[in-house]
C-alpha atoms as a PDB file:
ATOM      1  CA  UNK A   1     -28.467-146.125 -69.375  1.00  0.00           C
ATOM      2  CA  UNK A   2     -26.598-146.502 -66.393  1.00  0.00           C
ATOM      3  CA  UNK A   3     -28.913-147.789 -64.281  1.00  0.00           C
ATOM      4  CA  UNK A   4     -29.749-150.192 -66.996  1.00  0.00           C
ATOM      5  CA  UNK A   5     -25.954-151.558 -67.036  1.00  0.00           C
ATOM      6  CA  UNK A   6     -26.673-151.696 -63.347  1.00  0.00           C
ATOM      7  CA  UNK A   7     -29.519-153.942 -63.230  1.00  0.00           C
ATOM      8  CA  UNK A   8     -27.720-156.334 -65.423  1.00  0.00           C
ATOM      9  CA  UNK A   9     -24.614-156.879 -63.763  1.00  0.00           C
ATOM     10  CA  UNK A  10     -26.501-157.262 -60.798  1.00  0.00           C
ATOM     11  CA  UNK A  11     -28.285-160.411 -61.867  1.00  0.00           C
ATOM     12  CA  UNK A  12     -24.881-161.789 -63.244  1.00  0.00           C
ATOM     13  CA  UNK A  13     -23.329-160.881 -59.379  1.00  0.00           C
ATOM     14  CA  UNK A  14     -24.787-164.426 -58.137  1.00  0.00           C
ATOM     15  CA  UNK A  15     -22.152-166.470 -60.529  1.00  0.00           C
ATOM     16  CA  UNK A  16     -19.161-164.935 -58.980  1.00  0.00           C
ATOM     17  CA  UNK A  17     -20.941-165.054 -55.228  1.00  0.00           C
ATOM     18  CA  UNK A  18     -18.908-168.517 -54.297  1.00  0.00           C
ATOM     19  CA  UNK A  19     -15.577-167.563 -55.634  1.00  0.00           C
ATOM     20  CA  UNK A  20     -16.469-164.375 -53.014  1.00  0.00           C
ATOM     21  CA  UNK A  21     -16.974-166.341 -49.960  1.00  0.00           C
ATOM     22  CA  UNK A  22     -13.612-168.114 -49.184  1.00  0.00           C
ATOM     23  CA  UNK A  23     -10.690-165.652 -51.196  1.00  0.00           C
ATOM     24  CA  UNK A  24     -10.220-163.082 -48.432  1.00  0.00           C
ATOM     25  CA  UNK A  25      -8.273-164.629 -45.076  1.00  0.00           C
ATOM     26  CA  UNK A  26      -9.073-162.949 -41.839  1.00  0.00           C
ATOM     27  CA  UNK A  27      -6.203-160.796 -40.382  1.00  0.00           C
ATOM     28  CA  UNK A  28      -5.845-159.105 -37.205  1.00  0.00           C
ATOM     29  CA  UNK A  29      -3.940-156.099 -36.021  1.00  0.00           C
ATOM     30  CA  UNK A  30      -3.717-152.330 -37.670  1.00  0.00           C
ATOM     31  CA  UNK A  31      -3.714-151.319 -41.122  1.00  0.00           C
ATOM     32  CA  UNK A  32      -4.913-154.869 -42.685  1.00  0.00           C
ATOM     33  CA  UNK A  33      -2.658-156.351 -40.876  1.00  0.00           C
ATOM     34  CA  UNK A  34       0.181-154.968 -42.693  1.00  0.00           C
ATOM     35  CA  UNK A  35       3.567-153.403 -41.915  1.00  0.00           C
ATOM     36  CA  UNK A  36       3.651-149.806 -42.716  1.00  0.00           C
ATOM     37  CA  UNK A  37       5.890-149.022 -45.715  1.00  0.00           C
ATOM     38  CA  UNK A  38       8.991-146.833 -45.826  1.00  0.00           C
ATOM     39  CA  UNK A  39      10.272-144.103 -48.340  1.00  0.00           C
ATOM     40  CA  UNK A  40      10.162-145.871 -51.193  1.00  0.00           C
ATOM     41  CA  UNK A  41       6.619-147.296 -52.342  1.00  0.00           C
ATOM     42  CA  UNK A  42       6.253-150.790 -51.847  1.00  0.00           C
ATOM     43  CA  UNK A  43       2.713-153.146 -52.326  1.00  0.00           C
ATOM     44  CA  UNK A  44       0.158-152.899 -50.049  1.00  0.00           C
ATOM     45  CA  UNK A  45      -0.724-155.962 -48.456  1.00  0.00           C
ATOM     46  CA  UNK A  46       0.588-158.872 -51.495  1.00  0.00           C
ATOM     47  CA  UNK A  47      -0.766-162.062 -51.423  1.00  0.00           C
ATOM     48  CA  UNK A  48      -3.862-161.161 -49.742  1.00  0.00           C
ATOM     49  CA  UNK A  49      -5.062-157.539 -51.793  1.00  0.00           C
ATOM     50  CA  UNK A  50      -1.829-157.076 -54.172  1.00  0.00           C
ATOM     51  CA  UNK A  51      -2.128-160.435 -56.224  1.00  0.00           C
ATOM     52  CA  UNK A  52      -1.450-161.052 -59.800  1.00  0.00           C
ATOM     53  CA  UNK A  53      -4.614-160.032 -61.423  1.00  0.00           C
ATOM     54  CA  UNK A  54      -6.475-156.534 -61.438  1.00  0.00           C
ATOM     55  CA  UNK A  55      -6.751-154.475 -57.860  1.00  0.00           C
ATOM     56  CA  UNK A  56      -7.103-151.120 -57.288  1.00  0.00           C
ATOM     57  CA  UNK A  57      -8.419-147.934 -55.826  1.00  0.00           C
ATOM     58  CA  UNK A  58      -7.253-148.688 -52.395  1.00  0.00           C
ATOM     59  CA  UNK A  59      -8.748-146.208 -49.773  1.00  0.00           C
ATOM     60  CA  UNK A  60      -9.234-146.555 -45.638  1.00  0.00           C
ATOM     61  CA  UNK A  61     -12.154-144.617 -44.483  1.00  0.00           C
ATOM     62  CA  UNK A  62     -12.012-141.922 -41.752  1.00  0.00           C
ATOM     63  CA  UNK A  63     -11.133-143.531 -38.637  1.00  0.00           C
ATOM     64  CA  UNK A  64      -9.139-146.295 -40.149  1.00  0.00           C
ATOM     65  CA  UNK A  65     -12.043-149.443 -39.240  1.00  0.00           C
ATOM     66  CA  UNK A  66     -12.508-149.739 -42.562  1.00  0.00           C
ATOM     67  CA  UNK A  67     -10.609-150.304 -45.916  1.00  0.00           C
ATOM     68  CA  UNK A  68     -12.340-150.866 -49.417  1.00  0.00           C
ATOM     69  CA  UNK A  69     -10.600-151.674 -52.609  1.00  0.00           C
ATOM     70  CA  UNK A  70     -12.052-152.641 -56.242  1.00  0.00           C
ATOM     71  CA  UNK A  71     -11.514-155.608 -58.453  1.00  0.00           C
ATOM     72  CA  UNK A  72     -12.741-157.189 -61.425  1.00  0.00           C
ATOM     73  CA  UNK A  73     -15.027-159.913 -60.713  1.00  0.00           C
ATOM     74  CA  UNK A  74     -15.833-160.415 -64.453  1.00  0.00           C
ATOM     75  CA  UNK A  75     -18.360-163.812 -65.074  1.00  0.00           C
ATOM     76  CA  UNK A  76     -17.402-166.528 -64.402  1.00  0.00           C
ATOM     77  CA  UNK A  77     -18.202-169.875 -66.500  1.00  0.00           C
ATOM     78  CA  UNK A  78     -16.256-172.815 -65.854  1.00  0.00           C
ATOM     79  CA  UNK A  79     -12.984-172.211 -65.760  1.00  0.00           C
ATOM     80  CA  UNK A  80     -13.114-169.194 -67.797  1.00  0.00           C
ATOM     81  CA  UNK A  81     -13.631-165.264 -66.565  1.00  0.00           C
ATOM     82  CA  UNK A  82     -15.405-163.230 -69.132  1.00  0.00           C
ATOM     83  CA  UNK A  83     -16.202-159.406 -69.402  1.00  0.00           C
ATOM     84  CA  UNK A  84     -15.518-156.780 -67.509  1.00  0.00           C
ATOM     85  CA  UNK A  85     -17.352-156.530 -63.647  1.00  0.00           C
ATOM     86  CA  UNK A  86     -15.311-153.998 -61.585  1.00  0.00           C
ATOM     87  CA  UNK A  87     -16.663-155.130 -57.527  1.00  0.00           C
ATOM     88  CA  UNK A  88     -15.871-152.658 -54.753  1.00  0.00           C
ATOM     89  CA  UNK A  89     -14.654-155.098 -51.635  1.00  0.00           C
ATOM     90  CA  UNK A  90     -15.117-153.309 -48.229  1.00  0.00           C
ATOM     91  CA  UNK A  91     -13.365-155.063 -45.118  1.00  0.00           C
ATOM     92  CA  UNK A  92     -13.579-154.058 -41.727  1.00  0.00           C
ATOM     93  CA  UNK A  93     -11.818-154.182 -38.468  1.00  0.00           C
ATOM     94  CA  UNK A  94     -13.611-155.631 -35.659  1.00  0.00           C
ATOM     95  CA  UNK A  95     -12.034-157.455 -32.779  1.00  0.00           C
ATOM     96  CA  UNK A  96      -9.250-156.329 -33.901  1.00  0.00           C
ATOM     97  CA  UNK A  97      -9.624-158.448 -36.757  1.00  0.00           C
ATOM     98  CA  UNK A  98     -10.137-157.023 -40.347  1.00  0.00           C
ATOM     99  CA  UNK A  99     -13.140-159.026 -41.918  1.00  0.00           C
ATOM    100  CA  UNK A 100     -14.878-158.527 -45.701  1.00  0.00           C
ATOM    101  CA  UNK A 101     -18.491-157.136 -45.327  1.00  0.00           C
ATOM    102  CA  UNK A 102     -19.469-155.805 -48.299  1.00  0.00           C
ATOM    103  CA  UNK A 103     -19.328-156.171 -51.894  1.00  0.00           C
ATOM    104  CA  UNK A 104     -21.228-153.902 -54.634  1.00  0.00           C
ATOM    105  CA  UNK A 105     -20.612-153.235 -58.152  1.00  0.00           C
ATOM    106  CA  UNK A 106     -18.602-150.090 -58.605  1.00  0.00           C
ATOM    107  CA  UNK A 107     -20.664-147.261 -60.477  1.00  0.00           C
ATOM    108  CA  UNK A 108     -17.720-144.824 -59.572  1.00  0.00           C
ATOM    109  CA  UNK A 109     -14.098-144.643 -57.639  1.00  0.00           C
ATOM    110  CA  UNK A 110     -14.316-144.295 -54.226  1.00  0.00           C
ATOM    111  CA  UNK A 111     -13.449-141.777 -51.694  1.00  0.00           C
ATOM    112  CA  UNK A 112     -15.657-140.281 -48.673  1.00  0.00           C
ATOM    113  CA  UNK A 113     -15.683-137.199 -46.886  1.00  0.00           C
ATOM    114  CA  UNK A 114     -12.846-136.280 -44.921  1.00  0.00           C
ATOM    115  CA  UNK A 115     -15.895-136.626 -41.898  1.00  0.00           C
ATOM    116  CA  UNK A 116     -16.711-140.242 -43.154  1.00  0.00           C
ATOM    117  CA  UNK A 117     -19.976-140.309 -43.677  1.00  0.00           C
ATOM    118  CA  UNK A 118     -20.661-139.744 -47.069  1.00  0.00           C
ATOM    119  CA  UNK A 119     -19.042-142.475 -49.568  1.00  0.00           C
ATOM    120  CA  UNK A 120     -18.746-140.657 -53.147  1.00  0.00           C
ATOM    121  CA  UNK A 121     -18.618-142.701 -56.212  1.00  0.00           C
ATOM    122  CA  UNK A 122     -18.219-139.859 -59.100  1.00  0.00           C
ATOM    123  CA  UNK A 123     -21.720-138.326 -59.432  1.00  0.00           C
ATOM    124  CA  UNK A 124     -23.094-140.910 -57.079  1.00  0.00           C
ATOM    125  CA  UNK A 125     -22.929-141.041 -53.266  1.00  0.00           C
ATOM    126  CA  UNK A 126     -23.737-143.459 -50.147  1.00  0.00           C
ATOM    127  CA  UNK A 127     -24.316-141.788 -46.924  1.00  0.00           C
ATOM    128  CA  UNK A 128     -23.359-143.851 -43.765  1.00  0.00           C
ATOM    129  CA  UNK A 129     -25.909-146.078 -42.143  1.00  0.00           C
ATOM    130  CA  UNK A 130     -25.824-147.918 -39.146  1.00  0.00           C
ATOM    131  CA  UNK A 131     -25.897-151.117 -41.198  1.00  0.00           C
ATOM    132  CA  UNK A 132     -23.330-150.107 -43.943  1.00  0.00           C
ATOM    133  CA  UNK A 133     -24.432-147.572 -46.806  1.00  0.00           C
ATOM    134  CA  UNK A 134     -27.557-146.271 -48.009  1.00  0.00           C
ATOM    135  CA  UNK A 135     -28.330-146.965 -51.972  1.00  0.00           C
ATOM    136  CA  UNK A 136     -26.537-144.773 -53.977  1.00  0.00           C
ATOM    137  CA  UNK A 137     -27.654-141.635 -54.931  1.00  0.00           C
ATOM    138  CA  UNK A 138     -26.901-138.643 -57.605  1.00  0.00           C
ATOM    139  CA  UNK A 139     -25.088-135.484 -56.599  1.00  0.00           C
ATOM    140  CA  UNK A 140     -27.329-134.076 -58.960  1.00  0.00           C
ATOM    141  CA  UNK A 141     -27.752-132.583 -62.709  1.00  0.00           C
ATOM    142  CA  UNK A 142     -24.554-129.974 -62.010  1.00  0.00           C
ATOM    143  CA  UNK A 143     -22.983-132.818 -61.917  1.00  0.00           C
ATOM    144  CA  UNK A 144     -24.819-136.043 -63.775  1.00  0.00           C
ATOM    145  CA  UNK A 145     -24.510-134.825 -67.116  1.00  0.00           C
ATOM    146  CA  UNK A 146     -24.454-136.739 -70.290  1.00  0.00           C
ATOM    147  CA  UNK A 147     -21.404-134.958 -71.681  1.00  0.00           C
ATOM    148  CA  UNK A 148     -19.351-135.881 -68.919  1.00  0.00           C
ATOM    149  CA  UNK A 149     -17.336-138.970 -67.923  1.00  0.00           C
ATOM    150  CA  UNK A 150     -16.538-138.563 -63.859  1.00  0.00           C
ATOM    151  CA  UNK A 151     -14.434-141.415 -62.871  1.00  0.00           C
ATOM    152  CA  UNK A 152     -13.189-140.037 -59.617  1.00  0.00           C
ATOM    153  CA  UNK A 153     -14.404-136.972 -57.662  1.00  0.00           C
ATOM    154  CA  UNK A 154     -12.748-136.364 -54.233  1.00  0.00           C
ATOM    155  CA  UNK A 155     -13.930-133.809 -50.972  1.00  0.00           C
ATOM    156  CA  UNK A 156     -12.473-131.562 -48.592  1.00  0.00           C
ATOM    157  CA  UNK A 157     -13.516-130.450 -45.437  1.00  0.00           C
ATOM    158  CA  UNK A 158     -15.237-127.519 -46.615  1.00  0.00           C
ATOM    159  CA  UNK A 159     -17.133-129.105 -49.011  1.00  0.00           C
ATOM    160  CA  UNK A 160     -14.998-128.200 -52.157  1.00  0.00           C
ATOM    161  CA  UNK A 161     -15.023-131.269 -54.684  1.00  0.00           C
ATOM    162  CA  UNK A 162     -12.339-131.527 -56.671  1.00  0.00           C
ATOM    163  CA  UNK A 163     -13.365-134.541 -59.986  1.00  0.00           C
ATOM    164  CA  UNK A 164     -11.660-135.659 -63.617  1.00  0.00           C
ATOM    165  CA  UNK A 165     -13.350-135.823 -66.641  1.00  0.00           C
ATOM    166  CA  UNK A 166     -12.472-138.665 -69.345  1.00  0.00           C
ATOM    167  CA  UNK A 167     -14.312-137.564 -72.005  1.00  0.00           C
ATOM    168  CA  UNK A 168     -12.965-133.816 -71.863  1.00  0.00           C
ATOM    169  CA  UNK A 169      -9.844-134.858 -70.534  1.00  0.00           C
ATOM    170  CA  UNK A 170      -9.750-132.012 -67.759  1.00  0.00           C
ATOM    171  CA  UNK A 171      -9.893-131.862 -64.239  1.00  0.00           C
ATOM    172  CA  UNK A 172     -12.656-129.304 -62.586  1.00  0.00           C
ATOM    173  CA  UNK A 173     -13.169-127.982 -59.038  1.00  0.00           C
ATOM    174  CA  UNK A 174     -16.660-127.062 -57.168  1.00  0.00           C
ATOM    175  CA  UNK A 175     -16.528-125.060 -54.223  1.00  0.00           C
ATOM    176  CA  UNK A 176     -18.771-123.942 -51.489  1.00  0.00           C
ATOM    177  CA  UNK A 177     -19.659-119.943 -51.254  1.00  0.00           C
ATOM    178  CA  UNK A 178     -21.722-118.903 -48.378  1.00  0.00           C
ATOM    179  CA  UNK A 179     -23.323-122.367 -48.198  1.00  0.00           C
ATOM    180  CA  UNK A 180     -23.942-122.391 -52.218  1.00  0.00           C
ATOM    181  CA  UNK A 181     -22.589-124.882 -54.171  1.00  0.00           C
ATOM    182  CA  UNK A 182     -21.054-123.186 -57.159  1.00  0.00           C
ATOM    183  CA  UNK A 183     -21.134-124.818 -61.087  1.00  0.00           C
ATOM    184  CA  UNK A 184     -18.019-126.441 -61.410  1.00  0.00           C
ATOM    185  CA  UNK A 185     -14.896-124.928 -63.295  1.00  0.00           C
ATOM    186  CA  UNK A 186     -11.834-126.468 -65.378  1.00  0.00           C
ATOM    187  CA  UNK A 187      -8.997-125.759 -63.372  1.00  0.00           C
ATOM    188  CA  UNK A 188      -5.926-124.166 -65.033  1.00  0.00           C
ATOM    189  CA  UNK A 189      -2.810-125.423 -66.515  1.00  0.00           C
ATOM    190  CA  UNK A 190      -0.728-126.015 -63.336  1.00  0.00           C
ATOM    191  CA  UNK A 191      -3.216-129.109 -63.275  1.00  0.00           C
ATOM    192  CA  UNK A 192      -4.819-129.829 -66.835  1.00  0.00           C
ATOM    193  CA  UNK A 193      -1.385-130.246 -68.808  1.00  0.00           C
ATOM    194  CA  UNK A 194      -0.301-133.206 -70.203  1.00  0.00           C
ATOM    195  CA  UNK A 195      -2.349-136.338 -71.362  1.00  0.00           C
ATOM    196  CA  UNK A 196      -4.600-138.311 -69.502  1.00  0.00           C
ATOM    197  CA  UNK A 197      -4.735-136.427 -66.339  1.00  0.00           C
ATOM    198  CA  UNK A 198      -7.179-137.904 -63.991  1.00  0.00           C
ATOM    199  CA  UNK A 199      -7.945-139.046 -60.530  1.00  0.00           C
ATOM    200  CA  UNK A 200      -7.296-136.188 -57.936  1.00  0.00           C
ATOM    201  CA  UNK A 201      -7.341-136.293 -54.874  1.00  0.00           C
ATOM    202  CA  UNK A 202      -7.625-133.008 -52.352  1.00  0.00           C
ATOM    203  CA  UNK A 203      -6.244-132.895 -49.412  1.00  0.00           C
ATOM    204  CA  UNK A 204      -8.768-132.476 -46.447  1.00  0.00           C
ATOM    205  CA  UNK A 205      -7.543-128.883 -45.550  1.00  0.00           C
ATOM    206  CA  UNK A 206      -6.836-128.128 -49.112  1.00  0.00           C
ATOM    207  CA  UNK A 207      -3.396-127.718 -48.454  1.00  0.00           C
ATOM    208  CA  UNK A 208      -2.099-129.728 -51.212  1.00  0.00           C
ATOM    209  CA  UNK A 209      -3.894-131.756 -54.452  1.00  0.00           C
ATOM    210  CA  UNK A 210      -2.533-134.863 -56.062  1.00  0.00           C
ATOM    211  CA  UNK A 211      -3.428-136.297 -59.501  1.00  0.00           C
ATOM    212  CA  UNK A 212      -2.052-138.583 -62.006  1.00  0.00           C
ATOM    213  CA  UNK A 213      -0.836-137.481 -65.998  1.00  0.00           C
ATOM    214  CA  UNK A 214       1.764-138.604 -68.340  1.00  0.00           C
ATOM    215  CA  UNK A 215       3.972-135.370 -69.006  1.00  0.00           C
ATOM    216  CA  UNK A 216       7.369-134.776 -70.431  1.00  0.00           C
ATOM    217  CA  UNK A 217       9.400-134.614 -67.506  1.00  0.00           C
ATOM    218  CA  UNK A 218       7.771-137.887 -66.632  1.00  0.00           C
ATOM    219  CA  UNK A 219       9.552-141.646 -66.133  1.00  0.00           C
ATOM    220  CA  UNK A 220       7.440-143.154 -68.805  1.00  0.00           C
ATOM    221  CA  UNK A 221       4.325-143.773 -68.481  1.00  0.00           C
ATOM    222  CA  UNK A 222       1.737-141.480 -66.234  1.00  0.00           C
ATOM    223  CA  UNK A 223       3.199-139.911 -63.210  1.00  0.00           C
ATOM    224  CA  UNK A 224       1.705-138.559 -59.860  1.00  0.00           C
ATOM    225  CA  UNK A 225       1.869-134.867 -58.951  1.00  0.00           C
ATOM    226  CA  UNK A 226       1.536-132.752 -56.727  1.00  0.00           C
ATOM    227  CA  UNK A 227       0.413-128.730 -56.287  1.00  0.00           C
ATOM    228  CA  UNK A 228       0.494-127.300 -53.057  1.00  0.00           C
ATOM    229  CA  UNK A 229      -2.121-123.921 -52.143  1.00  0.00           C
ATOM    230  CA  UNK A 230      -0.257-121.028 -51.808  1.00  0.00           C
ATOM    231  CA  UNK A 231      -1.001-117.978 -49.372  1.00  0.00           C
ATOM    232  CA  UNK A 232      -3.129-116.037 -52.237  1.00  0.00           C
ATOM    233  CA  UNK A 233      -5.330-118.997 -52.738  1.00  0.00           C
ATOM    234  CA  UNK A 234      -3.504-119.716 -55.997  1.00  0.00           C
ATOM    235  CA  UNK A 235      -1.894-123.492 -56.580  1.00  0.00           C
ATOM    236  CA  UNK A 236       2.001-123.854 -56.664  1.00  0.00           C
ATOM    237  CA  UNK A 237       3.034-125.690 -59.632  1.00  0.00           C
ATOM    238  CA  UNK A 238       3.043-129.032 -60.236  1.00  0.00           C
ATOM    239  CA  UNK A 239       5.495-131.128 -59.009  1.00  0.00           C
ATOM    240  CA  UNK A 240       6.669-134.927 -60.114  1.00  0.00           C
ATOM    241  CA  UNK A 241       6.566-136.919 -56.708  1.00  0.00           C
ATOM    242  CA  UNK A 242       9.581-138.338 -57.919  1.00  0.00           C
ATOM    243  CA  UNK A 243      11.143-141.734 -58.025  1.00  0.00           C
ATOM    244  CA  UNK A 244      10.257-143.021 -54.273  1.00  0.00           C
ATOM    245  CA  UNK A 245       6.696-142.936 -55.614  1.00  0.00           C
ATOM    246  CA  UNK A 246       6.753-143.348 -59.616  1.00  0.00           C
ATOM    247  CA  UNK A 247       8.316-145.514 -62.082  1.00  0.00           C
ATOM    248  CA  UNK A 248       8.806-146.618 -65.543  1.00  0.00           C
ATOM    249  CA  UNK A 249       5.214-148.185 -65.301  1.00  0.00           C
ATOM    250  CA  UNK A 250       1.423-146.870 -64.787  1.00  0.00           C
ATOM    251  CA  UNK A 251       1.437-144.943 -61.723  1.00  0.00           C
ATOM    252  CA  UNK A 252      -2.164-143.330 -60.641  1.00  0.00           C
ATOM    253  CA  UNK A 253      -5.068-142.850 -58.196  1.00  0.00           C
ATOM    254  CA  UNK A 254      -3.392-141.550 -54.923  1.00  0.00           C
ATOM    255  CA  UNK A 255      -5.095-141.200 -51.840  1.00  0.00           C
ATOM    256  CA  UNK A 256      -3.953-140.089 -48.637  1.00  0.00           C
ATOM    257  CA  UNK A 257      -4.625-142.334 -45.713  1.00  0.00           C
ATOM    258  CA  UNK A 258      -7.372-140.632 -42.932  1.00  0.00           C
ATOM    259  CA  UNK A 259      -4.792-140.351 -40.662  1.00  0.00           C
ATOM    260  CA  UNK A 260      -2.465-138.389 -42.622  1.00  0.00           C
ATOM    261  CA  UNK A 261       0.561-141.307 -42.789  1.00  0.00           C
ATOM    262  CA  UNK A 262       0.527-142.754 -46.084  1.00  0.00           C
ATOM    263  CA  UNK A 263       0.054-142.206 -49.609  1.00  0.00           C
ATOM    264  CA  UNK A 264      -1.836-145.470 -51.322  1.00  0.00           C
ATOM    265  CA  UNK A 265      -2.173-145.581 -55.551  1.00  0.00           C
ATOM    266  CA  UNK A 266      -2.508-147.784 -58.181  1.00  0.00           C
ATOM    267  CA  UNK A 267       0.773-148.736 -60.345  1.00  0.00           C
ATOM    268  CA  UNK A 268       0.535-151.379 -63.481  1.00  0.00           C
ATOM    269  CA  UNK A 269       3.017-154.387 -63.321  1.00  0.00           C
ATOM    270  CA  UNK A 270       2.619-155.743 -66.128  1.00  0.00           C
ATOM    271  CA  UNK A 271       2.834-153.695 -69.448  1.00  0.00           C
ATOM    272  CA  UNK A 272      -0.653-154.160 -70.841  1.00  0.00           C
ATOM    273  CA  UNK A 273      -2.023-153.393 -67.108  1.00  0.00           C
ATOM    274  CA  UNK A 274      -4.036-156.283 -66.739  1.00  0.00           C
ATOM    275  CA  UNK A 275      -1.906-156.922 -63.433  1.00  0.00           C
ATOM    276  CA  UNK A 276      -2.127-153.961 -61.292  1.00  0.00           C
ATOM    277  CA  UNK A 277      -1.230-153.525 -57.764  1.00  0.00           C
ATOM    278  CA  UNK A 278      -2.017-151.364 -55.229  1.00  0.00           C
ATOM    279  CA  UNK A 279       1.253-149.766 -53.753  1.00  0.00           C
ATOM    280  CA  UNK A 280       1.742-147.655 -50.142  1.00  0.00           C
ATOM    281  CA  UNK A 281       4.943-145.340 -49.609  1.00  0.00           C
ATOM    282  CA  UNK A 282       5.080-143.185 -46.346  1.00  0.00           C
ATOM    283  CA  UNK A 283       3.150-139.467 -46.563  1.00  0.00           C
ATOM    284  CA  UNK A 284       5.886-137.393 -44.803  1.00  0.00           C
ATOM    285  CA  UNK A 285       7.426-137.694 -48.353  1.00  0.00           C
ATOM    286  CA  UNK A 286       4.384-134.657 -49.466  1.00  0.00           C
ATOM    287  CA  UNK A 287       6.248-132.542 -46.552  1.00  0.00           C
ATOM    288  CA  UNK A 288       9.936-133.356 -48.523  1.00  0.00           C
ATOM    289  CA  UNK A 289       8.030-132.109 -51.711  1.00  0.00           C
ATOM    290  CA  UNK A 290       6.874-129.295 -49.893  1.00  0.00           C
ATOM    291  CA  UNK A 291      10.221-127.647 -49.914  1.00  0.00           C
ATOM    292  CA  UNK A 292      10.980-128.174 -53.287  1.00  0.00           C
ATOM    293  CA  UNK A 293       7.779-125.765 -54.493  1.00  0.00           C
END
């Protein structure tokens, strides 16, 4: 079925190719050109990624050359934009000048391997080319199953994968044994309480993990939190990142830059969420939260 979808929106990809060509400016200098943020979360790069429509899922790559984000290209006619066509945008610095060279239709959120060169895409993957990415490819049948609904699965150094679940509503964990990849598990209620928890992301040293749920001690709508791995192997318990990183709105999809300096993630602007923004706040604010565990 999936492939099917695929092969459709890919013949309505050309209608949208124009309005492609001339939207992204060239910038120069570090991190897209952009000044980092502080301790309070703040839009990542507005006016050129942060607009007034739909982006999200901002993530840098290991070695921070290269920076892909998603939006929703829909199809065109006329005027008018129709449907629903979420487009992964990848831009990357050369010259020291950050340049768009590649666009695909997203088949799942992307994050790579803390080693950069695997791209993951929920059950799908790209491994690095010299060119780009190779066509994507399925982790597999432990993890391309019917009854599932990966939107986001995310990997740590050793090879543990750490993915949510929207038709179970859970979040599970895979890890390595002696080279084995074991089946996956539901982790337990330090992560999978509340509604609508989603999106984690695992730290490359599995220090810490970060996901997204709407919870009573929340600010309204869904919050990020955080669990940090204790000396027994166990995970701390969860922790609201607090009011420097959420708000009233939809706050979601974290990732933590390469480098180890900022926290990106998704918040909604507009009530309905059909404006959403990618936002940036300062990563030494996980080591503040670390003290409060």
């Amino acid at each position: 079925m999936k492939s099917n979808a695929f092969i459709l929106a890919s013949m309505l990809f050309a209608s949208g190719q124009s309005h492609a060509e001339a939207e992204f400016a060239p910038v120069t200098g570090p991190l897209m050109g952009q000044t980092p943020p502080g301790m309070v979360a703040e839009p990542f790069a507005p006016g050129l990624i942060s607009k007034g429509d739909w982006e999200l899922e901002g993530v840098f790559a290991p070695g921070m050359q290269e920076f892909y984000f998603t939006l929703d290209r829909g199809v065109y006619a006329g005027p008018e934009k129709t449907g629903f066509r979420p487009t992964v945008i990848g831009f990357r610095q050369q010259n020291n000048q950050w340049v768009k060279f590649t666009e695909f239709l997203r088949t799942g959120e992307v994050s790579f391997s803390p080693d950069g060169q695997r791209m993951h895409m929920a059950e799908d993957y790209r491994d690095r080319q010299d060119s780009g990415w190779s066509e994507p490819q399925s982790l597999g049948p432990m993890f391309d199953r019917e009854d599932w609904g990966i939107m986001r699965l995310s990997a740590s150094s050793k090879g543990t994968y750490v993915f949510d679940d929207y038709k179970s509503k859970v979040v599970r964990i895979s890890e390595r044994v002696n080279g084995q990849r074991q089946a996956p598990r539901v982790m337990n209620k330090v992560v999978n309480s509340g509604e609508m928890t989603a999106h984690p992301f695992i730290a490359p040293d599995e220090s810490y993990l970060i996901w997204d749920s709407v919870r009573k001690d929340g600010f309204g709508d869904s919050d990020l939190y955080i669990s940090f791995k204790q000396k027994d192997g166990s995970w701390g318990r969860a922790i609201n990142m607090g009011p420097a990183v959420n708000s009233d709105k939809w706050d979601a999809y974290a990732t933590v830059t390469p480098d180890g300096k900022y926290l990106l993630f998704n918040r909604g602007v507009s009530d309905d969420n059909k404006n959403v923004d990618i936002y940036w706040v300062d990563a030494s604010i996980i080591d503040t939260l670390r003290t409060r565990q």
